[in-house]
PDB file of N, CA and C in Angstrom:
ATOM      1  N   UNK A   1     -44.901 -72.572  36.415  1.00  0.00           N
ATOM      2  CA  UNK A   1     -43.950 -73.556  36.889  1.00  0.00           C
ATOM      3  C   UNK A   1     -44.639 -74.438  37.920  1.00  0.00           C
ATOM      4  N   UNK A   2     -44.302 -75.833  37.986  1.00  0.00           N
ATOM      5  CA  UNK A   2     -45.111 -76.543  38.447  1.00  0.00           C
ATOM      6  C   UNK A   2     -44.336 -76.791  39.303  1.00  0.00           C
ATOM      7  N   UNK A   3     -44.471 -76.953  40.834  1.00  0.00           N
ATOM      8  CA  UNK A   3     -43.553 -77.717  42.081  1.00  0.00           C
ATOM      9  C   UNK A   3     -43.995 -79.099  42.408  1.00  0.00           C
ATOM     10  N   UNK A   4     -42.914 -80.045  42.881  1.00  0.00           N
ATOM     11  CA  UNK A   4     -42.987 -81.388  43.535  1.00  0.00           C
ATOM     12  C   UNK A   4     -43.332 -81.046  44.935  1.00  0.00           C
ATOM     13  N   UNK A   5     -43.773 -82.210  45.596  1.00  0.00           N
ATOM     14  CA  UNK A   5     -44.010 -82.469  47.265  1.00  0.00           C
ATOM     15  C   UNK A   5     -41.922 -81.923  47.805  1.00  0.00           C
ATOM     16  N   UNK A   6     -42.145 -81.295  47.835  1.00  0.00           N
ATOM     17  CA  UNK A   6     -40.767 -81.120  48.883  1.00  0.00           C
ATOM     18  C   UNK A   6     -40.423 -80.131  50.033  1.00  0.00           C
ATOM     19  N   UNK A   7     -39.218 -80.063  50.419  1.00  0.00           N
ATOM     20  CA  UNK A   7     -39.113 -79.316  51.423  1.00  0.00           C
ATOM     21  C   UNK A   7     -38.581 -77.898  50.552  1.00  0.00           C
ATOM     22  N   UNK A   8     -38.497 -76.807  52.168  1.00  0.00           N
ATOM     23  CA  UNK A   8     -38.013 -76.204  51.785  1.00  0.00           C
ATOM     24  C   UNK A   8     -36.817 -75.331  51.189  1.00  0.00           C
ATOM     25  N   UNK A   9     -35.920 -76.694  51.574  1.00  0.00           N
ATOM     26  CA  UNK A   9     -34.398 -76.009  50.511  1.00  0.00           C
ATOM     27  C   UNK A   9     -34.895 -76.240  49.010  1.00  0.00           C
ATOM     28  N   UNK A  10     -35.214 -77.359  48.496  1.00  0.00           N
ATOM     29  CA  UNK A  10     -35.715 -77.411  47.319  1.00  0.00           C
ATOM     30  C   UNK A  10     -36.454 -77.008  47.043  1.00  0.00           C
ATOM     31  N   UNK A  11     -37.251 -76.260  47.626  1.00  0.00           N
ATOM     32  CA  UNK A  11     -38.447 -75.119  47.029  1.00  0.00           C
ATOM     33  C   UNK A  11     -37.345 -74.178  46.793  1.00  0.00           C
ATOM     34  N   UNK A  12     -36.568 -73.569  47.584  1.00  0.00           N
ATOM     35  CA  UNK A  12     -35.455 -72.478  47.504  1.00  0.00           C
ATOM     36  C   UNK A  12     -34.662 -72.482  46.200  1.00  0.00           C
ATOM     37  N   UNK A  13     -34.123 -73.630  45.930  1.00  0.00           N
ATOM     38  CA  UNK A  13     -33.448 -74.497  44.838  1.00  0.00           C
ATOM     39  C   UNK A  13     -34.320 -74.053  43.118  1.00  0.00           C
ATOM     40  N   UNK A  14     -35.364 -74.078  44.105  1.00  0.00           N
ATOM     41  CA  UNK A  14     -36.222 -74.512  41.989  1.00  0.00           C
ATOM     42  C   UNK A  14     -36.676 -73.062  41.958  1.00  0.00           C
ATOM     43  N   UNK A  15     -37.558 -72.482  42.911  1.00  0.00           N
ATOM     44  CA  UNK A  15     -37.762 -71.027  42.548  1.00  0.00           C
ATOM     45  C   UNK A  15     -37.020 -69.953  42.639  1.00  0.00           C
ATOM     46  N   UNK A  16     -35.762 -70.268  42.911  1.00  0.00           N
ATOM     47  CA  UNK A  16     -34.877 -69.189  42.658  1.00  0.00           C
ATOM     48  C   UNK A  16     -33.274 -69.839  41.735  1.00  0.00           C
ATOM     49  N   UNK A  17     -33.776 -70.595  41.317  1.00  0.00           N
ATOM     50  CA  UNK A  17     -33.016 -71.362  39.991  1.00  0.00           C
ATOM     51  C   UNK A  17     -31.465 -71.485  40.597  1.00  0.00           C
ATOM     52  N   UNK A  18     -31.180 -71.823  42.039  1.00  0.00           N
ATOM     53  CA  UNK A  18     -30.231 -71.883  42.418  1.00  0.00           C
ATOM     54  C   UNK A  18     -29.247 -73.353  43.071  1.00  0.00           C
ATOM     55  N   UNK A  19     -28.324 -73.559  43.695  1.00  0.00           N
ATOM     56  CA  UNK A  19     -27.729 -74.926  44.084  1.00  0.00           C
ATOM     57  C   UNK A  19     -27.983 -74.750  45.587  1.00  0.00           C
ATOM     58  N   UNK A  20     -27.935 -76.021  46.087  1.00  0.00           N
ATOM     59  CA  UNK A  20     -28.275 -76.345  47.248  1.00  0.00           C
ATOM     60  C   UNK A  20     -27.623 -75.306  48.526  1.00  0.00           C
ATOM     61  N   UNK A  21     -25.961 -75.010  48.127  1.00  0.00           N
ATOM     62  CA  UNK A  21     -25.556 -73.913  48.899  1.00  0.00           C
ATOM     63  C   UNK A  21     -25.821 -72.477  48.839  1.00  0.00           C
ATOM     64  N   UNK A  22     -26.615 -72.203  47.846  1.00  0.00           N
ATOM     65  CA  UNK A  22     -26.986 -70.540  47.584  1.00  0.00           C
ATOM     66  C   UNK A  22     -28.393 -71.174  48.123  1.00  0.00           C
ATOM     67  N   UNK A  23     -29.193 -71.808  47.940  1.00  0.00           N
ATOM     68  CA  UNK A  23     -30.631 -71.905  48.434  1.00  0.00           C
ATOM     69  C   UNK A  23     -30.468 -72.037  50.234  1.00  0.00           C
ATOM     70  N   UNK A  24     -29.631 -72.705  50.666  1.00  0.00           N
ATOM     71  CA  UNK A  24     -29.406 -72.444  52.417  1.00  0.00           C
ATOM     72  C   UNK A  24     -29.164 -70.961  52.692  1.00  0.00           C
ATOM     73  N   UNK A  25     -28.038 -70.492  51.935  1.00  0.00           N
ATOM     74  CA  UNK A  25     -27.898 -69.019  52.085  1.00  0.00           C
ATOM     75  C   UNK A  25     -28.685 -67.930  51.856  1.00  0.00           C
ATOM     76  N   UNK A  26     -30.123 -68.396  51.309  1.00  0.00           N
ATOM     77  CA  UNK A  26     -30.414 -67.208  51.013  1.00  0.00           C
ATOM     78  C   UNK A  26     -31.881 -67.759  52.009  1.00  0.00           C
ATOM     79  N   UNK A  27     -32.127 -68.670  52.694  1.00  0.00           N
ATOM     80  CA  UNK A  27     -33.194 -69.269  54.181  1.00  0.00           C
ATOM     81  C   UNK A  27     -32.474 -68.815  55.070  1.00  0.00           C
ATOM     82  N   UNK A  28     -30.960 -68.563  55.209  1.00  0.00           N
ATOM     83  CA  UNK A  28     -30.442 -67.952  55.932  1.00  0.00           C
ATOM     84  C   UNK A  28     -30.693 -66.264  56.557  1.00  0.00           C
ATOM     85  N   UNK A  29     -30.414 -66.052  55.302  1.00  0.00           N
ATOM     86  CA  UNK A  29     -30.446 -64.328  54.928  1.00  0.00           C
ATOM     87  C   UNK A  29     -32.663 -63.962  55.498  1.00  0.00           C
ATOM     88  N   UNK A  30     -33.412 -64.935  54.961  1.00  0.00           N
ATOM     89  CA  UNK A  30     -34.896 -64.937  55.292  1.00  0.00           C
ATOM     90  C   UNK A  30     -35.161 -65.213  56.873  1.00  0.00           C
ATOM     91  N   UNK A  31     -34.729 -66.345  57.410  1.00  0.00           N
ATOM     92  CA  UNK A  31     -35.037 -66.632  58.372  1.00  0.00           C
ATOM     93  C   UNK A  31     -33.927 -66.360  59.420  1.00  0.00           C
ATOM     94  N   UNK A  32     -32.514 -67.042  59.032  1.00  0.00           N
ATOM     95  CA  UNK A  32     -31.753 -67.215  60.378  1.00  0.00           C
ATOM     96  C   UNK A  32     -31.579 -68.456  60.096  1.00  0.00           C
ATOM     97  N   UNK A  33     -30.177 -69.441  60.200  1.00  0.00           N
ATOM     98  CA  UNK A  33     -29.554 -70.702  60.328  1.00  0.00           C
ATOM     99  C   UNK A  33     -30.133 -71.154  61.613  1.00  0.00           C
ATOM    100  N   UNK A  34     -29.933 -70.696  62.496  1.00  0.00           N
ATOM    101  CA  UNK A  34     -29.427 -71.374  63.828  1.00  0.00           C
ATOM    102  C   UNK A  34     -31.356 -72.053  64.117  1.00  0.00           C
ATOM    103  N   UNK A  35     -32.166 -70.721  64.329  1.00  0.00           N
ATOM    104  CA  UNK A  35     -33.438 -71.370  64.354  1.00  0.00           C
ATOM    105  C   UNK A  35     -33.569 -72.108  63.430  1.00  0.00           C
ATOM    106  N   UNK A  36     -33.492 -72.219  61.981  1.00  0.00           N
ATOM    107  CA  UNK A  36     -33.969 -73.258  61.431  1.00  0.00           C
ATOM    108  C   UNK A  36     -33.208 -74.405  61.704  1.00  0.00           C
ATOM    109  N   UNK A  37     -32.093 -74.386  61.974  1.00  0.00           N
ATOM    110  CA  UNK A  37     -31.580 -75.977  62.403  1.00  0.00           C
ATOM    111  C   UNK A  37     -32.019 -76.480  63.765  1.00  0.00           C
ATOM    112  N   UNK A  38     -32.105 -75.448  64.775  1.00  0.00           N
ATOM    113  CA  UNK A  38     -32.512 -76.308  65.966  1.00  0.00           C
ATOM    114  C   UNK A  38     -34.240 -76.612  65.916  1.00  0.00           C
ATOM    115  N   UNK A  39     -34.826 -75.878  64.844  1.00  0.00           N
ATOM    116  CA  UNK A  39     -36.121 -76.479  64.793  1.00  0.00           C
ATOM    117  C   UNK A  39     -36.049 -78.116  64.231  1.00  0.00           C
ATOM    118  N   UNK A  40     -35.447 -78.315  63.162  1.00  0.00           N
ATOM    119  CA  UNK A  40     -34.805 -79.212  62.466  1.00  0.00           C
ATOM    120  C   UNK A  40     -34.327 -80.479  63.501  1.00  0.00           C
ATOM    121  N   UNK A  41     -33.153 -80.267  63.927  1.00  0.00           N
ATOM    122  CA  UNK A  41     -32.805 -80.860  65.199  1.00  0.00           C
ATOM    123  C   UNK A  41     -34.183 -81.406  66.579  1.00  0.00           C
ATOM    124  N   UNK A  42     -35.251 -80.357  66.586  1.00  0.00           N
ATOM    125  CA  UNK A  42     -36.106 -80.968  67.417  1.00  0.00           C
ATOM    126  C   UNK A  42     -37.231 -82.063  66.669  1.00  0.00           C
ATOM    127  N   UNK A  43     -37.355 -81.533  65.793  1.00  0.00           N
ATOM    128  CA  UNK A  43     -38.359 -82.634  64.801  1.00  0.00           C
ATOM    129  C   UNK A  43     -37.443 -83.743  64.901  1.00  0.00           C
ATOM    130  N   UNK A  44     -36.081 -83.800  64.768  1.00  0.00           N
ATOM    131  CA  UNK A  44     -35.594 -85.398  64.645  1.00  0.00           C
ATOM    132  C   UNK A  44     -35.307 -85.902  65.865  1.00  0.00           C
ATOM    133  N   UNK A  45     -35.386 -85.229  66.830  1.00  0.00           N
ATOM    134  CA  UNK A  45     -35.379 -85.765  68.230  1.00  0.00           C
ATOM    135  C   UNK A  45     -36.639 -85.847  69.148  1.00  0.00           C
ATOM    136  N   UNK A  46     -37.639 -85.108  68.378  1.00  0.00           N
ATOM    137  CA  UNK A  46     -38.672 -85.667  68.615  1.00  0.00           C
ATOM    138  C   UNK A  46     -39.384 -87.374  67.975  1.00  0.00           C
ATOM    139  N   UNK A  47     -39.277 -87.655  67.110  1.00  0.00           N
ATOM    140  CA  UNK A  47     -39.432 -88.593  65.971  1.00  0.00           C
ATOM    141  C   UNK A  47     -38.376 -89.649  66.572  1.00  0.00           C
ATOM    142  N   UNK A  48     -37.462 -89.690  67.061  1.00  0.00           N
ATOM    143  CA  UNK A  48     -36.815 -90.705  68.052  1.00  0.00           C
ATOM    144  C   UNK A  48     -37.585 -91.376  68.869  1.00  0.00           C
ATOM    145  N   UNK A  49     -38.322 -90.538  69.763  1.00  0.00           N
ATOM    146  CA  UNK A  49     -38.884 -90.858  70.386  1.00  0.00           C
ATOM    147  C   UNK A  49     -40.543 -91.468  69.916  1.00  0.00           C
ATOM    148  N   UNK A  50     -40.370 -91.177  68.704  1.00  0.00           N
ATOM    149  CA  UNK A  50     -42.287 -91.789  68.280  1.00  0.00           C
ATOM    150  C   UNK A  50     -41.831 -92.989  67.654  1.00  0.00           C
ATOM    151  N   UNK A  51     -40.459 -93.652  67.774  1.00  0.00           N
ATOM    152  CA  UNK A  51     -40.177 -94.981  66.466  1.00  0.00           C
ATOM    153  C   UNK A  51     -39.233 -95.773  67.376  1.00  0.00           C
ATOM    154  N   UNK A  52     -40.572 -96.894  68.265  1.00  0.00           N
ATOM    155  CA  UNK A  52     -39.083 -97.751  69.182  1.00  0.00           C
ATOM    156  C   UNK A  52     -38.607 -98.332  68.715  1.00  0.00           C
ATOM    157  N   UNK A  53     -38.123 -98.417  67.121  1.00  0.00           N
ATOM    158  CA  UNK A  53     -37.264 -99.048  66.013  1.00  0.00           C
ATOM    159  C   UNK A  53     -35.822 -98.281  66.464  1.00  0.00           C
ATOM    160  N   UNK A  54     -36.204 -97.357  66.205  1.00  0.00           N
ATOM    161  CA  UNK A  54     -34.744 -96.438  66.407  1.00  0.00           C
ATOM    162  C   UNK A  54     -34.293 -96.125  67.569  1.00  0.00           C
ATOM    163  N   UNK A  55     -35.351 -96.299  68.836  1.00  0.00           N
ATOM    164  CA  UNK A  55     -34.452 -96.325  70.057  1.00  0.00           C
ATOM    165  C   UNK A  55     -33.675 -97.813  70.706  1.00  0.00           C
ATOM    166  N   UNK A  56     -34.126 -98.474  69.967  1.00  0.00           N
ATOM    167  CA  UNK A  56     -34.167-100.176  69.885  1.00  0.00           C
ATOM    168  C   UNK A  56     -32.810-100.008  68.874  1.00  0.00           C
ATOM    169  N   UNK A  57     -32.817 -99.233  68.294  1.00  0.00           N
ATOM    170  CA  UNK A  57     -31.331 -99.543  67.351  1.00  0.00           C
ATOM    171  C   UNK A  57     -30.038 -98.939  68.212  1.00  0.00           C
ATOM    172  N   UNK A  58     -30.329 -97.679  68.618  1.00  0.00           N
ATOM    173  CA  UNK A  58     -29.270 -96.944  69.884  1.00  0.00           C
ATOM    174  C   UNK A  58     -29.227 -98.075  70.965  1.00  0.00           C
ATOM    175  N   UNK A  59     -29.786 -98.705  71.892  1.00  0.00           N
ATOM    176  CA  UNK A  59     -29.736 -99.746  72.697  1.00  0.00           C
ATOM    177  C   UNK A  59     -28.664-101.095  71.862  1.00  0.00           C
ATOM    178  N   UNK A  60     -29.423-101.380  70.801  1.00  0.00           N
ATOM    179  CA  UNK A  60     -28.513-102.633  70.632  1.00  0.00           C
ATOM    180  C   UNK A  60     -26.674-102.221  70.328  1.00  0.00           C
ATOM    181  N   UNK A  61     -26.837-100.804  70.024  1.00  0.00           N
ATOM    182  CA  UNK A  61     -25.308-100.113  69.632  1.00  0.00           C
ATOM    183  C   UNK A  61     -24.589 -99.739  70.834  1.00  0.00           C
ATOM    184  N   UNK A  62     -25.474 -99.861  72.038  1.00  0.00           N
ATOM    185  CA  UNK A  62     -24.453 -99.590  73.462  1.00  0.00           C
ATOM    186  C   UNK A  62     -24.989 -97.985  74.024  1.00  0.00           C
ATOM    187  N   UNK A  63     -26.266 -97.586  73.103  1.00  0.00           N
ATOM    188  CA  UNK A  63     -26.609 -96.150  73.549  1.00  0.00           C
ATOM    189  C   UNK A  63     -27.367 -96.104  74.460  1.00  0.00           C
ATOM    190  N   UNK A  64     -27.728 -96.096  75.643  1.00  0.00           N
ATOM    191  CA  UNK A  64     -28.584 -96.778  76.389  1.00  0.00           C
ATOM    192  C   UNK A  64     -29.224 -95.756  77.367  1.00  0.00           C
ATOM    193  N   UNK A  65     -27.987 -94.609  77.521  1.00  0.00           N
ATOM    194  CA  UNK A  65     -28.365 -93.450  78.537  1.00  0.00           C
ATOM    195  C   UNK A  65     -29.258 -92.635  77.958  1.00  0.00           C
ATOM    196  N   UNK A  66     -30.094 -92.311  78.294  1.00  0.00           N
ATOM    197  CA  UNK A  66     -31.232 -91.078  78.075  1.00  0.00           C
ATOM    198  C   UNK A  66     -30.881 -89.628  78.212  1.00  0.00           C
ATOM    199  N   UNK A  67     -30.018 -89.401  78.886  1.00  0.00           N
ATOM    200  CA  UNK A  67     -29.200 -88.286  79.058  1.00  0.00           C
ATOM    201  C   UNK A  67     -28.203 -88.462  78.275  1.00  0.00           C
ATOM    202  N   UNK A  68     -27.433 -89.511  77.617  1.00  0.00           N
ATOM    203  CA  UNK A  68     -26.288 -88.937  76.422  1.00  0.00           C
ATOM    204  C   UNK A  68     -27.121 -88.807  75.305  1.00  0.00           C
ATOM    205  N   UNK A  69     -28.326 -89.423  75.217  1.00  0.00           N
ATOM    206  CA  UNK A  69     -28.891 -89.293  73.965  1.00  0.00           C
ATOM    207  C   UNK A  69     -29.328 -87.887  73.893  1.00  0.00           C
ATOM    208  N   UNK A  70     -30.121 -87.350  74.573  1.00  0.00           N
ATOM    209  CA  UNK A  70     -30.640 -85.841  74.843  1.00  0.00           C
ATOM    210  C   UNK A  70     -29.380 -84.916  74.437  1.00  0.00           C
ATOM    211  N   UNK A  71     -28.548 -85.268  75.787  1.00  0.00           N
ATOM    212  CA  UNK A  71     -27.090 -84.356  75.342  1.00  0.00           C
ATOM    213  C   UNK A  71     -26.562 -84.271  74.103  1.00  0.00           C
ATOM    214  N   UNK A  72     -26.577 -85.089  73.226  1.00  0.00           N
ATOM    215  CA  UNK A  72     -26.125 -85.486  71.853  1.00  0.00           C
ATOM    216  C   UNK A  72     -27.075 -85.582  70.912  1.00  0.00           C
ATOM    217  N   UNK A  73     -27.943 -84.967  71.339  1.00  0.00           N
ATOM    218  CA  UNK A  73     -29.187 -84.580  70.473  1.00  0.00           C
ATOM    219  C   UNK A  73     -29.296 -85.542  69.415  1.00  0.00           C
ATOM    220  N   UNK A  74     -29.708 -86.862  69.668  1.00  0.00           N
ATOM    221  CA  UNK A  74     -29.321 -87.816  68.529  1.00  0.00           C
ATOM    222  C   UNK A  74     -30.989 -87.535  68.234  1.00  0.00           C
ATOM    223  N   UNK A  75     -31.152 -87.987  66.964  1.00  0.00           N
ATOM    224  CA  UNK A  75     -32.472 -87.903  66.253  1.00  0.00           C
ATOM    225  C   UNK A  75     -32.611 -88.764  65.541  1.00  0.00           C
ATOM    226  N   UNK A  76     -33.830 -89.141  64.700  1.00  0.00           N
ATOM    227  CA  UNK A  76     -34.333 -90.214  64.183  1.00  0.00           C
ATOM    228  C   UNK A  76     -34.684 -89.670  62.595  1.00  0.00           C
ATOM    229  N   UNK A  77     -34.840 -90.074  61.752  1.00  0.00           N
ATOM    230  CA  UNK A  77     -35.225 -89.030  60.398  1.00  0.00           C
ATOM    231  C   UNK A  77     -36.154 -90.320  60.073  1.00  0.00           C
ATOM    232  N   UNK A  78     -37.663 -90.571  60.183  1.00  0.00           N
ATOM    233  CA  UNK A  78     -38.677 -91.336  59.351  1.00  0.00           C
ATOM    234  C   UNK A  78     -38.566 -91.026  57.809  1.00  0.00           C
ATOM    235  N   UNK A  79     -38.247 -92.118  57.208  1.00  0.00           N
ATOM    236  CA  UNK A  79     -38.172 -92.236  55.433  1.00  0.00           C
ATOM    237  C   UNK A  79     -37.223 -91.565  55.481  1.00  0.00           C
ATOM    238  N   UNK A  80     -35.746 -90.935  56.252  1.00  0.00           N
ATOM    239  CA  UNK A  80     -34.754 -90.676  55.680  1.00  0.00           C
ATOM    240  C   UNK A  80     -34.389 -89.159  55.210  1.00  0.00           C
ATOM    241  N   UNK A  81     -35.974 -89.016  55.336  1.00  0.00           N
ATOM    242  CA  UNK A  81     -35.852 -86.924  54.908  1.00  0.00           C
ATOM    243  C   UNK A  81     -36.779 -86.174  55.507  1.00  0.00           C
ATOM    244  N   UNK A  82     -36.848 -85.024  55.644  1.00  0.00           N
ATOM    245  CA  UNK A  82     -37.999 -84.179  56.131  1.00  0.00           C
ATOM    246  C   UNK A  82     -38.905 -83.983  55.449  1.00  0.00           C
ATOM    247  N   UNK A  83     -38.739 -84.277  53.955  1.00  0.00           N
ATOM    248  CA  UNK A  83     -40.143 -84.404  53.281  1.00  0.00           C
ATOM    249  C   UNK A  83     -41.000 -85.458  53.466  1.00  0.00           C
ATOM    250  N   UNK A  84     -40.524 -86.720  53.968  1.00  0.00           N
ATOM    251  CA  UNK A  84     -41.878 -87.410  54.107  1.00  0.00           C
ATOM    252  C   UNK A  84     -42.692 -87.087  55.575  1.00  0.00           C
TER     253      UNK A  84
END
């Protein structure tokens, strides 16, 4: 079986021939939710900060505090997904 460039729910997805909600559940059951989302959560709030496109977009929307942004863990996603 041959795999695409992707992440790992869709690795979860194709090698265990399952849907997107049994492939979380079973990264769940492997790893733990909570760490993998707040790892998740820091990659996109890190990446905020590497693209003054997107802090330039929170500013023109009225987001301006550095502390609500932090607090609200807002994040940035480059190309839209974690696979690129």
């Amino acid at each position: 079986m041959a795999f695409c460039d992707c992440d790992v729910i869709r690795f979860a997805e194709l090698y265990h021939q399952v849907r997107f909600p049994q492939a979380v559940a079973l990264l769940y059951q492997w790893r733990g939710l909570p760490p993998l989302l707040h790892q998740a959560a820091g990659f996109y709030r890190m990446q905020l900060h590497r693209h003054g496109e997107a802090v330039a977009y929170l500013y023109q929307r009225g987001v301006r505090s550095p502390e609500l942004i932090e607090h609200m863990r807002i994040g940035y996603a480059p190309g839209a997904c974690l696979r690129a």
